[in-house]
Protein backbone atom coordinates (compact mmCIF):
# COMPACT_ATOMS: atom_id res chain seq x y z
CA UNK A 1 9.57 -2.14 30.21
CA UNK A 2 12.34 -3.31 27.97
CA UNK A 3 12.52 -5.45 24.57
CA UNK A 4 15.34 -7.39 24.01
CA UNK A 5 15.74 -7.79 20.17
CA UNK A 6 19.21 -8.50 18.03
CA UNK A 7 21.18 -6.99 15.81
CA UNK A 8 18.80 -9.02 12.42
CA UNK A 9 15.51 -7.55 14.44
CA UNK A 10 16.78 -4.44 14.76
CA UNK A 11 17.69 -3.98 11.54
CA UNK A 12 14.61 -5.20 9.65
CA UNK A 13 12.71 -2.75 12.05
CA UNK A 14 14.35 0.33 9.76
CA UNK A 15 11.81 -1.16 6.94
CA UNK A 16 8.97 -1.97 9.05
CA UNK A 17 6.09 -0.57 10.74
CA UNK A 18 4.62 -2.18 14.04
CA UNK A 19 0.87 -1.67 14.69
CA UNK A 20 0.69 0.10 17.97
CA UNK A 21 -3.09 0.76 19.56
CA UNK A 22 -3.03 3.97 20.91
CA UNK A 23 -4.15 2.90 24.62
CA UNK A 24 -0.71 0.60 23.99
CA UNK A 25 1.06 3.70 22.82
CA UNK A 26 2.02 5.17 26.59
CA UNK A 27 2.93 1.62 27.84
CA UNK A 28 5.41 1.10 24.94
CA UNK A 29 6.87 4.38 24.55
CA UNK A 30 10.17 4.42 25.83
CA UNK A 31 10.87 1.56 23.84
CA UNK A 32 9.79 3.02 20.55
CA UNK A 33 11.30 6.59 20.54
CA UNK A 34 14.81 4.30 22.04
CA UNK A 35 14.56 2.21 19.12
CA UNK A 36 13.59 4.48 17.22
CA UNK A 37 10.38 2.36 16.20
CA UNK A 38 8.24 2.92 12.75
CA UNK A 39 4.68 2.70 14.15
CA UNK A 40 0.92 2.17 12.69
CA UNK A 41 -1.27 4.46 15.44
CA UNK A 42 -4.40 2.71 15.95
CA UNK A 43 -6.95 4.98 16.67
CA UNK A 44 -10.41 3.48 18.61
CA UNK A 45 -13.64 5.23 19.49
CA UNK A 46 -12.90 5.82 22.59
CA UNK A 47 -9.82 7.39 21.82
CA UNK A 48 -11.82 9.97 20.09
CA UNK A 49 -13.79 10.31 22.89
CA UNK A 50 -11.47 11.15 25.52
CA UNK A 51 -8.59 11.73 24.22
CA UNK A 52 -7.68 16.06 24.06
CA UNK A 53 -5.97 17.64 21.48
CA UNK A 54 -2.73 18.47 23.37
CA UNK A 55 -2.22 14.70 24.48
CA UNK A 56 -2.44 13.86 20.55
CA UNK A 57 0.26 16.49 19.92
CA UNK A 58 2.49 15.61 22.77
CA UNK A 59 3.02 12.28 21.11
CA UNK A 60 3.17 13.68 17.42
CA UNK A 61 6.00 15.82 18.95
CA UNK A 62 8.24 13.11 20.42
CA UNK A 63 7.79 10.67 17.35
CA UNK A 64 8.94 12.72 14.84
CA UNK A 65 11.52 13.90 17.30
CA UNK A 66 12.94 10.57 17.17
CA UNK A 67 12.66 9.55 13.36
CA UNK A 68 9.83 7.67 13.64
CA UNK A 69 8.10 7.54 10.71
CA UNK A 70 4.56 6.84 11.24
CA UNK A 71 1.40 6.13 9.64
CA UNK A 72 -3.05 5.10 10.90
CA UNK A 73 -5.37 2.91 11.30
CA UNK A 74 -8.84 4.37 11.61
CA UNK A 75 -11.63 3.15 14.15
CA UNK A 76 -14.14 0.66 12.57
CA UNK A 77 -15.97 -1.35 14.66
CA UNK A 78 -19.60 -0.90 14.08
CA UNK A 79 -19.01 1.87 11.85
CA UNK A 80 -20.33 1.27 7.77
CA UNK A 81 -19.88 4.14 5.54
CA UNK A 82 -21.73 2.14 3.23
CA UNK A 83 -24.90 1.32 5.35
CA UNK A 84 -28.29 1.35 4.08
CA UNK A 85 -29.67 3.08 7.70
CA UNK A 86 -28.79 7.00 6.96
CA UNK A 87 -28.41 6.97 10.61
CA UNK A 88 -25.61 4.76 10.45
CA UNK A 89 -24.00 6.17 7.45
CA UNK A 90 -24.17 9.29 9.56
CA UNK A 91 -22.41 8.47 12.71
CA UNK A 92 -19.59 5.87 10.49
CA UNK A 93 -18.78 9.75 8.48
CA UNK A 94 -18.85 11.49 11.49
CA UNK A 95 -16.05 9.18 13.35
CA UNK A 96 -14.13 8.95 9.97
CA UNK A 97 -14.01 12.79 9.63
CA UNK A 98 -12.91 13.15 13.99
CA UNK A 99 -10.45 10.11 12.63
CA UNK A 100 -8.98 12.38 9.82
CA UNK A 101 -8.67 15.55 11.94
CA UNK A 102 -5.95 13.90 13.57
CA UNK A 103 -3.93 13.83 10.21
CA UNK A 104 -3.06 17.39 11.08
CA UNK A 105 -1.30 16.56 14.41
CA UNK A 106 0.51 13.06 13.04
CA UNK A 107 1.26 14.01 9.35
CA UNK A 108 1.40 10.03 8.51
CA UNK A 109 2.58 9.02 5.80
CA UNK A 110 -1.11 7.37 5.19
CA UNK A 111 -3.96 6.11 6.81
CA UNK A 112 -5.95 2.63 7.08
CA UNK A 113 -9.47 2.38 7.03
CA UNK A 114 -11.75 -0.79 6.48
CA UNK A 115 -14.20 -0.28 4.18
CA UNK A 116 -17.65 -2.06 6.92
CA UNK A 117 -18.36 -4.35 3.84
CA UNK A 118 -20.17 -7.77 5.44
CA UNK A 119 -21.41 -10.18 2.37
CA UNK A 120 -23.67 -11.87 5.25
CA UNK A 121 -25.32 -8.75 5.18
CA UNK A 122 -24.87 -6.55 1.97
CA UNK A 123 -24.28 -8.87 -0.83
CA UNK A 124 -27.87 -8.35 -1.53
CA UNK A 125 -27.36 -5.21 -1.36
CA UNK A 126 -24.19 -4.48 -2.83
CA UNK A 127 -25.68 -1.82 -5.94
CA UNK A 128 -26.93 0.71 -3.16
CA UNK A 129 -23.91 -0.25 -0.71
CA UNK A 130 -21.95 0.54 -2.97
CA UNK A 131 -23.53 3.88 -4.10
CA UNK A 132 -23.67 4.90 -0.26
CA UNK A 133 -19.71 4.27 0.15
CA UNK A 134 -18.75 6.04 -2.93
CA UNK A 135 -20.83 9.20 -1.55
CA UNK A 136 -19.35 8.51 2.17
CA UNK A 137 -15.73 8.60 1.03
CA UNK A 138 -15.24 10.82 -1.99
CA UNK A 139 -15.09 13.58 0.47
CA UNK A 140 -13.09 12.34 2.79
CA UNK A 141 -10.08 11.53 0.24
CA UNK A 142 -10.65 15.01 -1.18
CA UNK A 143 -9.61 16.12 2.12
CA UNK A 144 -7.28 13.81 2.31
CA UNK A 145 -5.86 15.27 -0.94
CA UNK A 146 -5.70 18.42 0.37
CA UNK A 147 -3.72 17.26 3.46
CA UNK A 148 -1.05 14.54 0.92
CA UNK A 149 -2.46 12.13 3.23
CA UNK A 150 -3.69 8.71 0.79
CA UNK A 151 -6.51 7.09 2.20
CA UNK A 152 -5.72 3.03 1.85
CA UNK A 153 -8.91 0.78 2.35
CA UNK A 154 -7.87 -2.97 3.91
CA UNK A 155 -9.63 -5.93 3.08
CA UNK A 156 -11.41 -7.93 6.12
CA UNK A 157 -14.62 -10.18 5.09
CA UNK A 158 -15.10 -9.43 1.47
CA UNK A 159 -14.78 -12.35 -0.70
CA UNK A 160 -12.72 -11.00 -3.21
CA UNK A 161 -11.31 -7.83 -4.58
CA UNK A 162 -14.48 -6.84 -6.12
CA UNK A 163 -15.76 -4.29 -4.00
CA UNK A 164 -12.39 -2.34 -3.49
CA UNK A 165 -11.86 -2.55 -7.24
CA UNK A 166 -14.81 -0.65 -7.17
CA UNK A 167 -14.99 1.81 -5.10
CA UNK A 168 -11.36 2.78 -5.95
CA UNK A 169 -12.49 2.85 -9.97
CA UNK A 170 -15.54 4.82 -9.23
CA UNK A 171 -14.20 7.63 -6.96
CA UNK A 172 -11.02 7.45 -9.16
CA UNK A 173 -8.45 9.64 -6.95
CA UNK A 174 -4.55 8.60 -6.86
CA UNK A 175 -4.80 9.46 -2.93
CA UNK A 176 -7.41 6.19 -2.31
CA UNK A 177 -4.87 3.14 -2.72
CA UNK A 178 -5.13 -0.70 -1.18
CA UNK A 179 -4.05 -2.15 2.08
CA UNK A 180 -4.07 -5.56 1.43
CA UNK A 181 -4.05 -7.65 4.76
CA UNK A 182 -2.80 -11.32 4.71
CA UNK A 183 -4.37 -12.76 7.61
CA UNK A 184 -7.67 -11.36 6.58
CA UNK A 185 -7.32 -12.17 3.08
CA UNK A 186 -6.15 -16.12 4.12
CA UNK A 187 -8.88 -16.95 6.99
CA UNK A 188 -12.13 -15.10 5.35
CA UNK A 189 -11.28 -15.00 1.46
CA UNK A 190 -12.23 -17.81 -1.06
CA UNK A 191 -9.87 -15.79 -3.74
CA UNK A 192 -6.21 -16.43 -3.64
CA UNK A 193 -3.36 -14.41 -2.71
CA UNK A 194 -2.09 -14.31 -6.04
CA UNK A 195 -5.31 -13.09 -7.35
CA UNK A 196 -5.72 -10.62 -4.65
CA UNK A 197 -2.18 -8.92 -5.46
CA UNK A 198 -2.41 -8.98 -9.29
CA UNK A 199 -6.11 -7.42 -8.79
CA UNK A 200 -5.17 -4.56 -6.95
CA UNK A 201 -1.77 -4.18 -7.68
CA UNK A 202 -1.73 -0.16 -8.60
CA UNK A 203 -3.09 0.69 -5.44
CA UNK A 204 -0.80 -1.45 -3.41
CA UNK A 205 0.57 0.92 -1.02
CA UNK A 206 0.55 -1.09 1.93
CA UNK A 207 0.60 -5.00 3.26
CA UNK A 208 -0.50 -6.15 7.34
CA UNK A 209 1.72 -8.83 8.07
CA UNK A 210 0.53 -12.20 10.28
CA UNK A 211 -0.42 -15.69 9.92
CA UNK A 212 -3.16 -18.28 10.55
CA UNK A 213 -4.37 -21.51 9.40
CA UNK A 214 -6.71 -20.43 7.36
CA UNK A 215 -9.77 -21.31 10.13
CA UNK A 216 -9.42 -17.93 11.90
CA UNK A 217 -8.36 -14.49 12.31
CA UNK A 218 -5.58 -15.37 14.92
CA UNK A 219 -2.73 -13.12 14.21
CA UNK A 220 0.37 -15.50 14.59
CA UNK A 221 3.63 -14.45 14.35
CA UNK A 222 5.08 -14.88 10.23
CA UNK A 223 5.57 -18.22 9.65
CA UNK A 224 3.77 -19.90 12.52
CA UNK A 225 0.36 -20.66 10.27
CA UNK A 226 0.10 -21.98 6.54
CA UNK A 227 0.11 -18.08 4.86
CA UNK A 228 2.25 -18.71 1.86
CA UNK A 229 4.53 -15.40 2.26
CA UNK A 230 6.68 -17.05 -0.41
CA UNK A 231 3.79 -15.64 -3.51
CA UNK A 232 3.62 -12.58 -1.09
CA UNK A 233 7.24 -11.39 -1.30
CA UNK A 234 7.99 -13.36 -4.89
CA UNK A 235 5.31 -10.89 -5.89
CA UNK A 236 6.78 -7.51 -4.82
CA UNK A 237 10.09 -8.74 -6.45
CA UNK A 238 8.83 -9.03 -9.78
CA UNK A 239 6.57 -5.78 -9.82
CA UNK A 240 8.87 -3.41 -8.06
CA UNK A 241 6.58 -2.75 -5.64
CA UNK A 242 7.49 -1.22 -1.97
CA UNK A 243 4.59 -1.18 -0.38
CA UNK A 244 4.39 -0.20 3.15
CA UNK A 245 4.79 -3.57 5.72
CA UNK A 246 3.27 -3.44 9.25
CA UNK A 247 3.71 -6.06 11.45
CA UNK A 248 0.52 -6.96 13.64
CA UNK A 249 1.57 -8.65 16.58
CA UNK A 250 -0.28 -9.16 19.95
CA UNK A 251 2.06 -10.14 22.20
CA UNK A 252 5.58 -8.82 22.41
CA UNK A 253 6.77 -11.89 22.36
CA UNK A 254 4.94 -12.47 18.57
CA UNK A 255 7.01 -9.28 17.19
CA UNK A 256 10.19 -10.62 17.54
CA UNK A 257 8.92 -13.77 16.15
CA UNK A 258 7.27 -12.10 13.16
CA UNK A 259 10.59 -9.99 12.59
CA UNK A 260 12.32 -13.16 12.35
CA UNK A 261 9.70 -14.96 10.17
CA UNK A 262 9.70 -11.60 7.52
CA UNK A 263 13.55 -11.90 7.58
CA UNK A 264 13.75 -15.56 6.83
CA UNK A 265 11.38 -14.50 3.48
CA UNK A 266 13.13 -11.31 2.70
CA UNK A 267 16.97 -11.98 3.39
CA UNK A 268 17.43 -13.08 -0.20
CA UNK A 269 15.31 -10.19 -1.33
CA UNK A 270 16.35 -7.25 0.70
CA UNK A 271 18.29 -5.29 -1.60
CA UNK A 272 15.49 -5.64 -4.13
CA UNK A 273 12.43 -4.99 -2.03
CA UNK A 274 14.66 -1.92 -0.16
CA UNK A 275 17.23 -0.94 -2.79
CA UNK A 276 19.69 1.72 -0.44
């Protein structure tokens, strides 16, 4: 399988990451270590399930062979650290901790995890939610400190920055930061983008680039929907910050797309968003 990108695409792909599902991984690997591509591993269930050890560190091996820097996304369907069943709470820690055992074999530079916060469901709730998470993750960034691996948390269907603020205050570690997704942010958050980025702004370590229309989760290429990536990149500008940026496109023809919607927004910026 080959991907035919130009000499611009090519180039912003030195600064980027590109989500990559790990069932995907196999199917796109020539073209990543050929690249070489920076990739965000996302790790489902099932992958936990079946997948053995030396199949994990096969693919460590040949990405870091090839320069590719490379960070995760953890498995979260279902899963709610925060739950008020003790069952549930149970099996969301056990799949986070199988999750962070793979930090060992991929070293990333950090790893995504969503935090299983529904307001249709917890906001009346949210004291003891909130009490459950704290006591779900504190140990898992500990060992996450122990490994220099920061946990990030990414925003999906909470309302506002509230809960992250939170949690991130309460369990107070340096290695728990904030992946702030756009597409999530614009299609289920009543707060703005603006508000969202000066909220959480010291734990900004990295950003999921796509677009929408504001009606739904549908994961456009950058530029195609009515994100304004203008506040988004203005932002990081003024603040200095260098957050990680993954691209999450679901078609290959949507990742040359979004590399040539981020480069429209950055090519004035480059030098100050990636000074060499």
């Amino acid at each position: 399988m080959t991907l035919s990108l130009n000499r611009e695409q090519l180039g912003l792909l030195r600064y980027v990451h590109v989500n990559m599902p790990w069932n995907m991984l196999h199917r796109y690997r020539e073209i990543i270590l050929q690249t070489p591509m920076n990739i965000e591993i996302g790790i489902a269930a099932e992958d936990l399930e079946r997948v053995r050890a030396p199949e994990f560190q096969a693919a460590a091996a040949a990405l870091h062979e090839r320069g590719c820097a490379v960070t995760m996304h953890g498995p979260f369907w279902d899963l709610c650290p925060g739950s008020l069943d003790p069952l549930i709470r149970q099996a969301s820690q056990h799949r986070l901790r199988q999750f962070f055992e793979l930090t060992k074999i991929f070293q990333p530079l950090q790893v995504v995890c969503h935090t299983g916060f529904d307001p249709r469901h917890h906001r009346g709730h949210r004291k003891v939610w909130v009490e459950n998470s704290v006591a779900a993750w504190e140990p898992l960034v500990k060992a996450a400190e122990e490994r220099k691996t920061p946990v990030l948390l990414e925003n999906v269907w909470e309302a506002g920055p509230e809960i992250h603020r939170e949690l991130m205050d309460r369990i107070g570690s340096p290695w728990l930061g904030f992946c702030l997704d756009v597409g999530h942010q614009h299609s289920f958050s009543s707060t703005s983008l603006a508000a969202w980025l000066e909220a959480m702004s010291d734990r900004l370590k990295e950003i999921h680039l796509h677009d929408n229309d504001g009606t739904q989760d549908a994961h456009l290429p950058v530029g195609r929907g009515t994100i304004d990536f203008e506040v988004l990149f203005d932002f990081l500008v003024r603040k200095g910050e260098t957050p990680v940026l993954t691209l999450e496109p679901h078609t290959e023809e949507h990742l040359t797309a979004s590399l040539d919607g981020v480069r429209r927004f950055v090519q004035e910026r480059v030098h100050r968003l990636w000074p060499s």
